[in-house]
Protein backbone atom coordinates (compact mmCIF):
# COMPACT_ATOMS: atom_id res chain seq x y z
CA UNK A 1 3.12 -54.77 -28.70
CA UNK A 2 5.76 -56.52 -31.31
CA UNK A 3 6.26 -60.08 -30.52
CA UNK A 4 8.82 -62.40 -32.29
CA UNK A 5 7.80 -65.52 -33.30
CA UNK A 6 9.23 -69.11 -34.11
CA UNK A 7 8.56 -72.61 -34.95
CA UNK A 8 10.66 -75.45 -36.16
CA UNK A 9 7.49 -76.89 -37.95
CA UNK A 10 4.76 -75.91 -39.96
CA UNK A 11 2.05 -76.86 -37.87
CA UNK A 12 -1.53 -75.63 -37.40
CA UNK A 13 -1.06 -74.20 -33.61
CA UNK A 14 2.14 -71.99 -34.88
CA UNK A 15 -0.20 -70.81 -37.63
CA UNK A 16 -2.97 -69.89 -35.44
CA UNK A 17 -0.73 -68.62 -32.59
CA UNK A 18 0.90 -66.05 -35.36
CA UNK A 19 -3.28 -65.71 -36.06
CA UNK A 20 -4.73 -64.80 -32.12
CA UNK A 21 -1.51 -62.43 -31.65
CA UNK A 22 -2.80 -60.30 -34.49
CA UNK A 23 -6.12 -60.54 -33.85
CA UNK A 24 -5.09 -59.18 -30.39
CA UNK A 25 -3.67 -56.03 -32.31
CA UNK A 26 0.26 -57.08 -32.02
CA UNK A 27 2.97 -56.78 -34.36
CA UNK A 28 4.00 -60.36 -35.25
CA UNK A 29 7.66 -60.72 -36.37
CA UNK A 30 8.01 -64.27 -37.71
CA UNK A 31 11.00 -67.13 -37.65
CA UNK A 32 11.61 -70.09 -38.63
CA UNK A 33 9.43 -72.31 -40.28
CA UNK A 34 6.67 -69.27 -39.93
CA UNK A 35 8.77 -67.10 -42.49
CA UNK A 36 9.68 -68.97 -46.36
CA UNK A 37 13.35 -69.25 -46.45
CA UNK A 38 14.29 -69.26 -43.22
CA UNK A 39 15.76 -71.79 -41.04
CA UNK A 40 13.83 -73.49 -39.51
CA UNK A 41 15.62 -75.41 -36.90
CA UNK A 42 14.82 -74.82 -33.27
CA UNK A 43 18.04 -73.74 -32.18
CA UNK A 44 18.35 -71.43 -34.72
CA UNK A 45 14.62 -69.79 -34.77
CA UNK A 46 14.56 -69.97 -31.21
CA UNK A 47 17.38 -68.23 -30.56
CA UNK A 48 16.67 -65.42 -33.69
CA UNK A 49 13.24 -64.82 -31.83
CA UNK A 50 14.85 -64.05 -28.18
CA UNK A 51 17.79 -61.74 -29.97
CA UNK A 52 14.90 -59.77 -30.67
CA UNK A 53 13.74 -59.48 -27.67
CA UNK A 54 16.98 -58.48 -26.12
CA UNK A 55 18.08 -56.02 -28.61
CA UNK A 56 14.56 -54.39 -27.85
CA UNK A 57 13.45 -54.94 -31.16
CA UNK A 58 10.59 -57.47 -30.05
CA UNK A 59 8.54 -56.61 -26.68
CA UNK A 60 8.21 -60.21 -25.73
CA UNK A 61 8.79 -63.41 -28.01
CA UNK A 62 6.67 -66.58 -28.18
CA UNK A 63 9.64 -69.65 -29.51
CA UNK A 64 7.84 -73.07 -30.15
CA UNK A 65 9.23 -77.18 -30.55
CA UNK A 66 7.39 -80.16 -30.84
CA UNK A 67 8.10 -80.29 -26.98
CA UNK A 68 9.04 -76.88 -25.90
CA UNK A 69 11.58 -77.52 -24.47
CA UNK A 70 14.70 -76.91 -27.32
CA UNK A 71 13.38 -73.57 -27.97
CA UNK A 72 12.83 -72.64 -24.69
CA UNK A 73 16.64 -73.98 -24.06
CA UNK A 74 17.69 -71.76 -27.36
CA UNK A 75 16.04 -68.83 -26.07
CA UNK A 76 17.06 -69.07 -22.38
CA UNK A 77 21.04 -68.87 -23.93
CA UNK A 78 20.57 -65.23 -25.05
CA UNK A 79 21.51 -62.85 -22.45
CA UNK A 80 18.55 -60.72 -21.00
CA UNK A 81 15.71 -63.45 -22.14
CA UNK A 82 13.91 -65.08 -18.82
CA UNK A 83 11.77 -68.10 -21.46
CA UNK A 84 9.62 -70.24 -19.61
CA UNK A 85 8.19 -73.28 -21.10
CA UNK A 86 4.05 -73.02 -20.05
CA UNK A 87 1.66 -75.89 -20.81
CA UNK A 88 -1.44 -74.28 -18.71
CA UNK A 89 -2.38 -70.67 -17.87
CA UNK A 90 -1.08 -71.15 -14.19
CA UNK A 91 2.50 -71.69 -15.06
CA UNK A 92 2.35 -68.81 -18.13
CA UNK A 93 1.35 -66.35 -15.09
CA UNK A 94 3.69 -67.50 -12.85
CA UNK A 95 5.98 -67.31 -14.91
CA UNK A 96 5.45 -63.32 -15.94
CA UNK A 97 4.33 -62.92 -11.99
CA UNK A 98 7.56 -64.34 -10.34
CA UNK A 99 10.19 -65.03 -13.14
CA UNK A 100 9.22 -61.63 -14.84
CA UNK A 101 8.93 -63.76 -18.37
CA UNK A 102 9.92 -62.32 -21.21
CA UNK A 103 9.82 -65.34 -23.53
CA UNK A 104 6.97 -68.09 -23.77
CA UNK A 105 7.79 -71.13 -24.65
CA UNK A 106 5.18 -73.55 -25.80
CA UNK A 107 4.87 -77.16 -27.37
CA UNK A 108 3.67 -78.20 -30.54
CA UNK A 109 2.67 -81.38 -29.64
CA UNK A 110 0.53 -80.53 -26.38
CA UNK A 111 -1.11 -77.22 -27.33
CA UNK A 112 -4.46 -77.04 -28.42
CA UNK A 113 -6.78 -74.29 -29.84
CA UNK A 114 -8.60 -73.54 -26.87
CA UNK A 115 -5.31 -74.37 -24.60
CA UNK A 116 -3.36 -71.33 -26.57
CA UNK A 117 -6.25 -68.79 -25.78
CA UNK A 118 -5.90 -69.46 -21.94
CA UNK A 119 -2.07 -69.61 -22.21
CA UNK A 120 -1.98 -65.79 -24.22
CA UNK A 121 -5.04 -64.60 -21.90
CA UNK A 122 -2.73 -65.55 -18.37
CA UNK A 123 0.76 -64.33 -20.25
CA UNK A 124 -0.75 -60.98 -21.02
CA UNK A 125 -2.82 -60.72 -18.51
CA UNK A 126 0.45 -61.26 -15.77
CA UNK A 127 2.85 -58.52 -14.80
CA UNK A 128 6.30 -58.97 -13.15
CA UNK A 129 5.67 -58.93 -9.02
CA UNK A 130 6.57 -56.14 -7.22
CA UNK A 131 7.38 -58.02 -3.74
CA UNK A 132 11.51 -57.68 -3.26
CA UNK A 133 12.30 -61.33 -2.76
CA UNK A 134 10.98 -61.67 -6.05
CA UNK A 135 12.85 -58.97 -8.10
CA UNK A 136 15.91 -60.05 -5.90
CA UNK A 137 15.46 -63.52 -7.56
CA UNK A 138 15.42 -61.74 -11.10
CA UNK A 139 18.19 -59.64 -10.35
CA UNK A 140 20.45 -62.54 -9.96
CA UNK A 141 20.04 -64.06 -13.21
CA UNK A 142 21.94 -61.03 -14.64
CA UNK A 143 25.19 -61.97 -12.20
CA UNK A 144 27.59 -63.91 -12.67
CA UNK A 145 27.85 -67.05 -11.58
CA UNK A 146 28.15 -66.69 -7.43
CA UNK A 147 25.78 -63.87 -6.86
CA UNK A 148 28.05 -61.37 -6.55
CA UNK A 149 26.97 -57.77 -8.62
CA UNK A 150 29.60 -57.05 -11.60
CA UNK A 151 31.91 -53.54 -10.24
């Protein structure tokens, strides 16, 4: 699988997160402060990783912030990308079981080693619910606002 990658910052859990992905056998496209010379501000790597994913060039992107929460606010502004901001395994799998995630957002700041491996292990691990109510819910975040299908 290709995954885009960010981080605003330099910092040891963004290294080993680009680390574990390839270990795991995936493609790791890199943003940010990840890649010399880019820019590494969260808005902009952030937002660079989830184009990716919506243009199809990426399968799924992992965007990272001291908190999580700018990138996952960056990433959530590109059309198609579904980030959710996970800080335990249950939320990264309900996020890909019920959201259908395509983007994980994570924090600098509160992820540890061991925390990452049972983050990636539940994101990769969960697939997008089949029940109706659920793809329903999904379905709506591509309307406009109002519900209402584009004719």
């Amino acid at each position: 699988m290709r995954i885009s990658v960010s981080s605003d910052m330099d910092e040891p859990v963004a290294r080993l997160l680009v680390e574990e992905l390839r270990r795991r056998g995936h493609e790791v496209l890199t943003h940010g402060a990840l890649r010399p010379g880019a820019d590494p501000r969260w808005a902009v790597c952030s937002r660079a990783a989830a184009e990716e994913v919506a243009a199809g060039t990426a399968d799924q992107a992992v965007v990272c912030c001291w908190t999580g929460t700018g990138a996952s606010i960056a990433a959530n502004k590109v059309p198609g990308v579904r980030a959710a901001l996970c800080t335990d395994a249950r939320t990264a799998d309900g996020a890909r079981r019920w959201n259908d995630a395509n983007v994980l957002a994570l924090s600098l700041r509160l992820t540890s080693g061991p925390l990452l491996t049972e983050i990636l292990d539940a994101w990769f691990a969960g697939r997008a619910s089949e029940d109706a109510e659920d793809r329903e819910n999904v379905a709506r975040l591509e309307r406009p606002a109002g519900g209402r299908a584009v004719s």
